[in-house]
C-alpha atoms as a PDB file:
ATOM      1  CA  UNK A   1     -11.252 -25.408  -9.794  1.00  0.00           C
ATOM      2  CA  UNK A   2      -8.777 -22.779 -10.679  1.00  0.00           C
ATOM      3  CA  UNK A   3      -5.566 -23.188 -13.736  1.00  0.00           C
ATOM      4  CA  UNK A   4      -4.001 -20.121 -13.168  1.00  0.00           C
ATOM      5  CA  UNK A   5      -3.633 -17.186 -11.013  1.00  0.00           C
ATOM      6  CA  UNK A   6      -6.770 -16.298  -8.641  1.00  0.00           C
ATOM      7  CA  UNK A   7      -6.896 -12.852  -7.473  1.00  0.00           C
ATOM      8  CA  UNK A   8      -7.747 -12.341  -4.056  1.00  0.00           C
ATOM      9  CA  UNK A   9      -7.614  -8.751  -3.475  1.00  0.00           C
ATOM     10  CA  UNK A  10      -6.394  -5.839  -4.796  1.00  0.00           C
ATOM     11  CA  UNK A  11      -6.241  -1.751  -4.144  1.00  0.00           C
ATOM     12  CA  UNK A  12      -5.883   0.529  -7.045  1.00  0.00           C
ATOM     13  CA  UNK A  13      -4.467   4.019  -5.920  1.00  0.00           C
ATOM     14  CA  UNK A  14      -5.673   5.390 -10.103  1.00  0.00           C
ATOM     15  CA  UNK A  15      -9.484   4.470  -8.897  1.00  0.00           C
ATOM     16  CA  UNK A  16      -9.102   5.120  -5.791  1.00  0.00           C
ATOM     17  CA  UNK A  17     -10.850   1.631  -5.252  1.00  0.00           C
ATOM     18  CA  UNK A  18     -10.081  -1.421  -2.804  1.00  0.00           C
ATOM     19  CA  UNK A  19     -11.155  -5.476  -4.314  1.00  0.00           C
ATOM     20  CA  UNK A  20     -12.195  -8.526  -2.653  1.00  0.00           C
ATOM     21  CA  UNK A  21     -12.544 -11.825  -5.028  1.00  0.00           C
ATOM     22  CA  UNK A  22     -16.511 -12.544  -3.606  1.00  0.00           C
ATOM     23  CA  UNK A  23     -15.120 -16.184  -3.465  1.00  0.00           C
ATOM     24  CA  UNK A  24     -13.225 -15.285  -0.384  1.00  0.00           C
ATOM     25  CA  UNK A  25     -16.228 -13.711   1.547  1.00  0.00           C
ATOM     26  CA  UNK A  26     -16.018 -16.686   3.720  1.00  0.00           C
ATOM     27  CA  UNK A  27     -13.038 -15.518   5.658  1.00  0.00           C
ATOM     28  CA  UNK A  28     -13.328 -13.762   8.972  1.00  0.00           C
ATOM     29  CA  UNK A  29     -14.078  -9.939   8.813  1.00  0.00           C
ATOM     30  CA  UNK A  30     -10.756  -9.322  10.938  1.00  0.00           C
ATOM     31  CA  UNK A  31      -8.882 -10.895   8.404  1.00  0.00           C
ATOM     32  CA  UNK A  32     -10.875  -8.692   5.605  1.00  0.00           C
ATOM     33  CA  UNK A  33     -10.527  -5.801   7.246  1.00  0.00           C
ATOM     34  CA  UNK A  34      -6.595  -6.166   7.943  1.00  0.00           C
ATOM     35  CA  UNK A  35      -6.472  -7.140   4.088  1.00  0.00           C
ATOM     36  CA  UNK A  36      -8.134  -3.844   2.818  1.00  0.00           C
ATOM     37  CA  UNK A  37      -6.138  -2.035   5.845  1.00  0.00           C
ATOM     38  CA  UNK A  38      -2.576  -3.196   4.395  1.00  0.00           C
ATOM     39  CA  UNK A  39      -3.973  -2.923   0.538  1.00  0.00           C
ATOM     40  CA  UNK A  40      -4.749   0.684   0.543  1.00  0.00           C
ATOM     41  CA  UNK A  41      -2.116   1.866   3.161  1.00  0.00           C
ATOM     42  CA  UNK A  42       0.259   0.649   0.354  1.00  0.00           C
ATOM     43  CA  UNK A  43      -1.425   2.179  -2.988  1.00  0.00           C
ATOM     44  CA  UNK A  44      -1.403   5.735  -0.793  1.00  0.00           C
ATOM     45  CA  UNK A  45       1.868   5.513  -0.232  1.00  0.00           C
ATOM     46  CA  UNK A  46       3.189   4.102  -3.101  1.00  0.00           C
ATOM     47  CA  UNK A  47       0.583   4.334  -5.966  1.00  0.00           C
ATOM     48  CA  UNK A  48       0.160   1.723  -8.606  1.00  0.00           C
ATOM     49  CA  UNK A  49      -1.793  -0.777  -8.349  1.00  0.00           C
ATOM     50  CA  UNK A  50      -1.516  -3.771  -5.769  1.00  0.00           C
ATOM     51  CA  UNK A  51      -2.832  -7.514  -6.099  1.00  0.00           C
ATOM     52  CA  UNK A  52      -2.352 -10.637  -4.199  1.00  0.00           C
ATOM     53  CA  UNK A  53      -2.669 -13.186  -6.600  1.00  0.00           C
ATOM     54  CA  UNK A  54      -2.479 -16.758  -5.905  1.00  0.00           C
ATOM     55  CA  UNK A  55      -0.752 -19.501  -8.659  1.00  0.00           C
ATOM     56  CA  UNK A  56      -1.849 -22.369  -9.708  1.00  0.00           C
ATOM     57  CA  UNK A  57       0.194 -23.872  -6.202  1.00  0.00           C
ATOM     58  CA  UNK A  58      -1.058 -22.006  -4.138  1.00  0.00           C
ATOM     59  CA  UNK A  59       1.567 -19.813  -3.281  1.00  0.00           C
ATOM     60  CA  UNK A  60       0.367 -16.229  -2.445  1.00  0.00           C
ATOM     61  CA  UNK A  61       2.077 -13.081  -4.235  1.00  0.00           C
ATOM     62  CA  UNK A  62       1.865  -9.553  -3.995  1.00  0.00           C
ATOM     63  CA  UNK A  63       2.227  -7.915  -7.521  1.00  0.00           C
ATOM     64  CA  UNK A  64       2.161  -4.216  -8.357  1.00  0.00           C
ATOM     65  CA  UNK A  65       1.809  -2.231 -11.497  1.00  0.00           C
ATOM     66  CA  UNK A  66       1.784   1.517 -12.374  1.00  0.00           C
ATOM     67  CA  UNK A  67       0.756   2.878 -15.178  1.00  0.00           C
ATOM     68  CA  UNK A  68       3.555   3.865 -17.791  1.00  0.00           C
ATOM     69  CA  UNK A  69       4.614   7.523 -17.534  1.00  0.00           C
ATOM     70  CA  UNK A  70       3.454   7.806 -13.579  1.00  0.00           C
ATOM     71  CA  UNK A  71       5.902   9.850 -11.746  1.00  0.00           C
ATOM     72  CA  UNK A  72       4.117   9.617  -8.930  1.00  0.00           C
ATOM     73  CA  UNK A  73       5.192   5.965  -8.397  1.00  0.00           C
ATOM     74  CA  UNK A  74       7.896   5.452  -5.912  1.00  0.00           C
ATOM     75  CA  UNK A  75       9.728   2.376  -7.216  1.00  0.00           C
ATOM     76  CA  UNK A  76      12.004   2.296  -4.757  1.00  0.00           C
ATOM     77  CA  UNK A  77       9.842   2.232  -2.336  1.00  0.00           C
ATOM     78  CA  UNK A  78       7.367  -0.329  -3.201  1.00  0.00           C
ATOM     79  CA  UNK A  79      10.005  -2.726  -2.993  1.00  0.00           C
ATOM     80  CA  UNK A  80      11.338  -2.051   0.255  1.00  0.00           C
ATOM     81  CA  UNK A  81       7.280  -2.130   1.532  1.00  0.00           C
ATOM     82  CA  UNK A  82       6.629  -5.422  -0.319  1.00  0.00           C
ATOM     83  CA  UNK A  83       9.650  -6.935   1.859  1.00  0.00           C
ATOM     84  CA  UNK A  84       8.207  -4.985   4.967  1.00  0.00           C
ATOM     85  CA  UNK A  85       4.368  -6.227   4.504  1.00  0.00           C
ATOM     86  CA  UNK A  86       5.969 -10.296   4.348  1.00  0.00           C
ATOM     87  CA  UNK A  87       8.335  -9.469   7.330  1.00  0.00           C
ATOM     88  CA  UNK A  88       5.946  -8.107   9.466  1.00  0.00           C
ATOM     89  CA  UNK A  89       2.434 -10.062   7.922  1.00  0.00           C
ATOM     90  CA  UNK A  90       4.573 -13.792   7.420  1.00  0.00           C
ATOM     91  CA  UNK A  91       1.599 -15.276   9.780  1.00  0.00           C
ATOM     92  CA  UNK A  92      -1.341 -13.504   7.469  1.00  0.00           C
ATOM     93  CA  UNK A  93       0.327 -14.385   4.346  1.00  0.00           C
ATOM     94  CA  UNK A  94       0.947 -17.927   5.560  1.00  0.00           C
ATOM     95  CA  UNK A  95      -2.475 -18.649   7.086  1.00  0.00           C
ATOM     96  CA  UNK A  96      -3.965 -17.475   4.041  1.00  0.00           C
ATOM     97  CA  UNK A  97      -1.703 -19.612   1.691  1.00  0.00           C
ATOM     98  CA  UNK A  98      -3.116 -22.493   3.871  1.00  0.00           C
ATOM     99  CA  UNK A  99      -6.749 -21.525   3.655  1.00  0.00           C
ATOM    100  CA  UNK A 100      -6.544 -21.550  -0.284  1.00  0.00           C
ATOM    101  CA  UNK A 101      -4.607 -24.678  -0.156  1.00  0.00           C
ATOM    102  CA  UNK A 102      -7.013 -26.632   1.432  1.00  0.00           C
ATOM    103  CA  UNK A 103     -10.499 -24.851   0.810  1.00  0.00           C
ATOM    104  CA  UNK A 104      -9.650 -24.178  -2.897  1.00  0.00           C
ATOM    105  CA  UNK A 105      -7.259 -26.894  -4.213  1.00  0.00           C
ATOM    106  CA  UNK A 106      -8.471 -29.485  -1.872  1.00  0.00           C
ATOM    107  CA  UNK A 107      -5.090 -30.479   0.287  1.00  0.00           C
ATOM    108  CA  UNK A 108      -4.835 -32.133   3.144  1.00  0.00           C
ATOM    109  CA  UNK A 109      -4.117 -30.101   6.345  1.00  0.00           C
ATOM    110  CA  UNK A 110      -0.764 -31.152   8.002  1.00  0.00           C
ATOM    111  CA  UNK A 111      -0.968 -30.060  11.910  1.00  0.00           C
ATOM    112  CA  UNK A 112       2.798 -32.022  12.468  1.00  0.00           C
ATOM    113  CA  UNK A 113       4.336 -30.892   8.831  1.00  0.00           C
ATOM    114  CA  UNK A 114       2.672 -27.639   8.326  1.00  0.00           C
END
């Protein structure tokens, strides 16, 4: 279905604007809503722009970008609150690693192997 990197959301702190890839309307609202939640709670703090981008695996990343020249951008920070959001969100991240796996690139669900 997909070759290379799907984009499931993203907040953009330039735009001011929050993204959800329509083909993941499916998922619970709670799980929207903490999505857009931990998004934009990290563009206002950091700036730049946040994604979390899925490859071709299946494995889910979060990416950021800035634009060139923004001295606004805390660069320090952003990567001590990327470690923080998969420290304290390693059960969203996963479950939603699983949910692409198997509604996306059509795996088999592994209750004993995970």
């Amino acid at each position: 279905m997909y070759e290379d990197k799907v984009v499931l959301c993203g907040s953009n702190a330039y735009e001011q604007k929050y993204y959800l890839n329509p083909d993941f309307e499916k998922l619970p609202e709670s799980i929207k809503d903490e999505l857009k939640i931990m998004c934009v709670l990290f563009t206002e703090d950091i700036g730049g722009v946040l994604t979390l981008e899925y490859d071709e695996k299946g494995n889910l990343m979060l990416n950021v970008m800035c634009d060139e020249g923004d001295l606004l951008f805390d660069e320090i920070g952003c990567g001590l609150k990327i470690r923080q959001i998969q420290r304290e969100k390693v059960e969203l991240l996963e479950a939603l690693e699983m949910y692409y796996k198997v509604f996306f690139l059509g795996e088999e669900f592994d209750m004993e192997g995970k």
